[in-house]
C-alpha atoms as a PDB file:
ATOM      1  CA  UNK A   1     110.250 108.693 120.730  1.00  0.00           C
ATOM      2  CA  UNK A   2     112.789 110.643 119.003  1.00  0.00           C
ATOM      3  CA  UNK A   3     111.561 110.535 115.782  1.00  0.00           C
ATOM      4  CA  UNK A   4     107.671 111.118 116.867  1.00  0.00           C
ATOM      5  CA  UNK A   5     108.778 114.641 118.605  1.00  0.00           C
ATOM      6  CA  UNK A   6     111.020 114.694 115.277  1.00  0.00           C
ATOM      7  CA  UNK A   7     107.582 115.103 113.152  1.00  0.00           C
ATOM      8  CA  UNK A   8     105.710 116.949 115.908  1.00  0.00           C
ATOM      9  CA  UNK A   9     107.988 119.621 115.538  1.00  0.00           C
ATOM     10  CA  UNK A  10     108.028 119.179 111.906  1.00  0.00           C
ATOM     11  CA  UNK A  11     104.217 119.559 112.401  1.00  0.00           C
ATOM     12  CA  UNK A  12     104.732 122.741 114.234  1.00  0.00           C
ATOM     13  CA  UNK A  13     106.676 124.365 111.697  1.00  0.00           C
ATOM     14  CA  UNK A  14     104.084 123.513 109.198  1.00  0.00           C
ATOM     15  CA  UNK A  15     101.555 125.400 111.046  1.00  0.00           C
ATOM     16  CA  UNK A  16     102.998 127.994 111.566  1.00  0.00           C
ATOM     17  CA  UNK A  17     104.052 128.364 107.396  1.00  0.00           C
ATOM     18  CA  UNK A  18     100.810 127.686 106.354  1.00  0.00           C
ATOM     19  CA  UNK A  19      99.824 131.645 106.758  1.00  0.00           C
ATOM     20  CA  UNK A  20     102.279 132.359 104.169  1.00  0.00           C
ATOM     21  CA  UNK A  21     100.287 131.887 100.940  1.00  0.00           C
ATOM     22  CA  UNK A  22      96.927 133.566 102.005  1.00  0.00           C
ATOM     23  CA  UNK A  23      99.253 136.315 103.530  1.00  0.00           C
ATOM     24  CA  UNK A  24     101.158 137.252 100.091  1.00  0.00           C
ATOM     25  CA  UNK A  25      97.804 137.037  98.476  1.00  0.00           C
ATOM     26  CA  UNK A  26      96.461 139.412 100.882  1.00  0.00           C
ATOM     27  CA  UNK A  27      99.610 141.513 100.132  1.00  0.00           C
ATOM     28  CA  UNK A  28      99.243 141.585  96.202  1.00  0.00           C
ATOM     29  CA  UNK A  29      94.924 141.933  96.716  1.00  0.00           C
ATOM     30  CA  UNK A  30      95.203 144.255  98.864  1.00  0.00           C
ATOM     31  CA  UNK A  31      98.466 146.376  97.660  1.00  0.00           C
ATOM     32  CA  UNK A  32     102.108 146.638 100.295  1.00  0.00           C
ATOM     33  CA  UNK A  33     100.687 150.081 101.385  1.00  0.00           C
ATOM     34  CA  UNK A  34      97.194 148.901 102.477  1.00  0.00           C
ATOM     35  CA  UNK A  35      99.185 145.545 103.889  1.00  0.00           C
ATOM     36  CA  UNK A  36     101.313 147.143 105.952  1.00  0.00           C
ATOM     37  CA  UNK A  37      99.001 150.242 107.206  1.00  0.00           C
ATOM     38  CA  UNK A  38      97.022 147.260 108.797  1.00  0.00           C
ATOM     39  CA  UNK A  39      93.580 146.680 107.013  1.00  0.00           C
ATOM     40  CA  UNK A  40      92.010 148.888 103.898  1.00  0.00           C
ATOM     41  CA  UNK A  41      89.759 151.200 104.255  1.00  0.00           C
ATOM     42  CA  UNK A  42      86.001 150.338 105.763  1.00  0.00           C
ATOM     43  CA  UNK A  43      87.349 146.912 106.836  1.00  0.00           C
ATOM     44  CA  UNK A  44      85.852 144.296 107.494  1.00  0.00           C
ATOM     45  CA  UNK A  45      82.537 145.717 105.841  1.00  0.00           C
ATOM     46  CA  UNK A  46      84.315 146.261 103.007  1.00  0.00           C
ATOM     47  CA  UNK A  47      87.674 144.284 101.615  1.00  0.00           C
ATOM     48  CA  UNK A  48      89.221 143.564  98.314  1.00  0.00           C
ATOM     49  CA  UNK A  49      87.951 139.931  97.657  1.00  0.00           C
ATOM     50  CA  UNK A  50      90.990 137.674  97.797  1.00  0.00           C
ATOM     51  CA  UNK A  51      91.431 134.656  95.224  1.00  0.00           C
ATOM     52  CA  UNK A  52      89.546 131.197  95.973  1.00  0.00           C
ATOM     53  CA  UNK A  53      92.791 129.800  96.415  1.00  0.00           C
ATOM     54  CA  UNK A  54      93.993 132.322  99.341  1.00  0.00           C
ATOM     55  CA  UNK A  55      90.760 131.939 100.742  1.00  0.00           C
ATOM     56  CA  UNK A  56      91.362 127.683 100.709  1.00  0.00           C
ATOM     57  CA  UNK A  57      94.855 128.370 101.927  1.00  0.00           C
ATOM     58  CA  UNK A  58      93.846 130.350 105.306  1.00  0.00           C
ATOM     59  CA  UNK A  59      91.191 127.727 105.399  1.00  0.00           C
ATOM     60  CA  UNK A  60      93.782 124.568 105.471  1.00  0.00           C
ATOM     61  CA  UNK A  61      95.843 126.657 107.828  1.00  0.00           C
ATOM     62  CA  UNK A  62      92.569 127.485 110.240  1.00  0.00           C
ATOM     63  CA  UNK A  63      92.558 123.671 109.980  1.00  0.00           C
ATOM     64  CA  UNK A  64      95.840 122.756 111.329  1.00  0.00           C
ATOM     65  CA  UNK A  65      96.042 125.176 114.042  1.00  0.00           C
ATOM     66  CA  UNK A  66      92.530 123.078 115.208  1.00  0.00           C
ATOM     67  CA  UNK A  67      93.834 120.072 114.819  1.00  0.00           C
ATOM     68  CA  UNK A  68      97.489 120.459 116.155  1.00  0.00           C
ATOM     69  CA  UNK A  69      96.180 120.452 119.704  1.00  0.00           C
ATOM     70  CA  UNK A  70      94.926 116.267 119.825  1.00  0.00           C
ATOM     71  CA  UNK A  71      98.250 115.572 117.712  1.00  0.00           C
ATOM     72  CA  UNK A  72     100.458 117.392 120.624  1.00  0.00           C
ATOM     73  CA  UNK A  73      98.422 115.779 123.370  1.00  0.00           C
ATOM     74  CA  UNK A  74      98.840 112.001 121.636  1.00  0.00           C
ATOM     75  CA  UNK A  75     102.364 112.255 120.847  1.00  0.00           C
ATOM     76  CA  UNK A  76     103.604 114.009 124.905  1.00  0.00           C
ATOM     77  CA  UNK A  77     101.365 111.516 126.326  1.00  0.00           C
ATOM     78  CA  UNK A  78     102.554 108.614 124.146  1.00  0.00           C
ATOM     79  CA  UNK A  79     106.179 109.685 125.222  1.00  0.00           C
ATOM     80  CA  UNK A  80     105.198 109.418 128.786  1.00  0.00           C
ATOM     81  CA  UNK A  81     103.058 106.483 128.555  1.00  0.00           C
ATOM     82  CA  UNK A  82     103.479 104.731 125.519  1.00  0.00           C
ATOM     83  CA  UNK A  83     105.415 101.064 125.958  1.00  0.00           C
ATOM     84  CA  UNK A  84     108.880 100.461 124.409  1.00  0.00           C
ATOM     85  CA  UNK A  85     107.052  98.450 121.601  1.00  0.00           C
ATOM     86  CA  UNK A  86     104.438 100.998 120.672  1.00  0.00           C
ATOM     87  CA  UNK A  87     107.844 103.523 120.095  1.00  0.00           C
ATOM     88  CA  UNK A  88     107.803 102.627 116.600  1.00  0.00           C
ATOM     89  CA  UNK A  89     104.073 102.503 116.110  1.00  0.00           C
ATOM     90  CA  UNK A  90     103.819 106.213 117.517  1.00  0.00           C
ATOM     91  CA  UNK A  91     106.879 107.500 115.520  1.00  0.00           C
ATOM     92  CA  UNK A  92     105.730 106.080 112.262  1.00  0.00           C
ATOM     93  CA  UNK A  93     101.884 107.429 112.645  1.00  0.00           C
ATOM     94  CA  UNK A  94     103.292 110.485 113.442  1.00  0.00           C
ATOM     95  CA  UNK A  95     105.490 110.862 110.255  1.00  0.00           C
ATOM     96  CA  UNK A  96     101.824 109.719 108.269  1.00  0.00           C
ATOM     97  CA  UNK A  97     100.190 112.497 110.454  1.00  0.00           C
ATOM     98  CA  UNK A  98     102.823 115.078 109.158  1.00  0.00           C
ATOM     99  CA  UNK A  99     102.861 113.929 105.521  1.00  0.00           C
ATOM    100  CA  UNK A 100      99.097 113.830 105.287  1.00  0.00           C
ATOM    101  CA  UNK A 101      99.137 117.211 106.676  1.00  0.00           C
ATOM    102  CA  UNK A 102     100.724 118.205 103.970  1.00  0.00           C
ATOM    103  CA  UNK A 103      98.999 116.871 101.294  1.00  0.00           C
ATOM    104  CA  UNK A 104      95.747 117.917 103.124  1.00  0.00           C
ATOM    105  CA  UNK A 105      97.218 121.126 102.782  1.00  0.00           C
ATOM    106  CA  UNK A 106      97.878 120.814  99.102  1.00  0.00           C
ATOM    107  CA  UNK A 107      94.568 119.196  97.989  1.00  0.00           C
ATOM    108  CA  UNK A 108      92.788 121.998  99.531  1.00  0.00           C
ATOM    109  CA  UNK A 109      95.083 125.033  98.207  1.00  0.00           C
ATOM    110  CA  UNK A 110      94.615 123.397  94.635  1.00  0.00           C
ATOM    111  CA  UNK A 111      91.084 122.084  95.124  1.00  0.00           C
ATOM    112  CA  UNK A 112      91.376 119.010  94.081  1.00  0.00           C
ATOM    113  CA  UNK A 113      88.426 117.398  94.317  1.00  0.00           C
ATOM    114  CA  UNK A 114      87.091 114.056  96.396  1.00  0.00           C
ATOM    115  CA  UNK A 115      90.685 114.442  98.405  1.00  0.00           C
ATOM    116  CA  UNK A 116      90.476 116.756 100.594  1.00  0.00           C
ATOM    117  CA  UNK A 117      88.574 115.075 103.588  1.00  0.00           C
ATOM    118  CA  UNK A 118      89.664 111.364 102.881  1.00  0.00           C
ATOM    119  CA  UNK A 119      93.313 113.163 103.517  1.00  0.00           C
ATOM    120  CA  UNK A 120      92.159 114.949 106.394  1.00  0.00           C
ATOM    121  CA  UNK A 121      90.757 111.179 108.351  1.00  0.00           C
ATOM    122  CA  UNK A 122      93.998 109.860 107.354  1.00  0.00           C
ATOM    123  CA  UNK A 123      95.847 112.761 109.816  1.00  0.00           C
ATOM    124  CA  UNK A 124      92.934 111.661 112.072  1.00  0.00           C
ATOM    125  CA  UNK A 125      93.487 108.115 112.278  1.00  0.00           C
ATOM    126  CA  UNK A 126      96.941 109.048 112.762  1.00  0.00           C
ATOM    127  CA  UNK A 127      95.942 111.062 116.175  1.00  0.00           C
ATOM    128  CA  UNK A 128      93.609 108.244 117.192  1.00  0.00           C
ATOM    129  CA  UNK A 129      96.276 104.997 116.573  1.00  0.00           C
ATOM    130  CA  UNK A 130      98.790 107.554 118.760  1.00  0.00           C
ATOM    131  CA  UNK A 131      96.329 108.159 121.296  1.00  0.00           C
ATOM    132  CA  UNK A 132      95.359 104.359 121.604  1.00  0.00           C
ATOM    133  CA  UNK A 133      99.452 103.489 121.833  1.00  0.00           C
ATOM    134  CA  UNK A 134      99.299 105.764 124.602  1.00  0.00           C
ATOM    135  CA  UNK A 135      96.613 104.162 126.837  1.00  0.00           C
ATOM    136  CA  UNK A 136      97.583 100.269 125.762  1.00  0.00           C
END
């Protein structure tokens, strides 16, 4: 189980650095002044429009913070429950989790198109295979 808590935590760390782009775009849309005073003036009725891409980027991060949740609960309950044998099944859909994660995160940033979601089932599948190691 090693290497499945190996890409959870991965997994964690890329949630919590997918912020970063749409938070230096907000920094250069917005101006370090404005950034750092909190919000511009008349927000939220009124905000400097950030790039498509920023906008994609908090939305792939707003993704993986809602989807980390069933990928925790799979992989702790597959280390409590999960047979010797299923070990390797559970550590190798959780590195496929983590990788499609990232390019999930990618396609969407770059919009790239007809990727995005078949990207996102493929993290899903992962979750679901874990979660069915766990109760076999």
């Amino acid at each position: 189980m090693e290497t499945a808590y190996h890409y959870l935590a991965l997994s964690g760390v890329l949630t919590v650095l997918l912020w970063t782009p749409y938070i230096l775009a907000r920094v250069f849309v917005w101006g370090l002044p404005t950034f750092l005073n909190n919000y511009p003036e008349g927000y939220p009725a009124k905000q400097p429009e950030p790039p498509l891409w920023a906008q994609r980027a908090q939305r792939a991060h707003l993704n993986m913070v809602e989807t980390m949740p069933a990928f925790i609960a799979v992989v702790v309950a597959a280390g409590f429950l999960a047979g010797e044998a299923a070990v390797a099944v559970v550590a190798t859909w959780a590195a496929v989790f983590f990788y499609a994660r990232i390019a999930h995160a990618v396609v969407y940033i770059l919009a790239v198109p007809f990727l995005r979601t078949p990207v996102y089932l493929v993290s899903w599948a992962a979750i679901l295979i874990i979660g069915a190691q766990s109760l076999l």
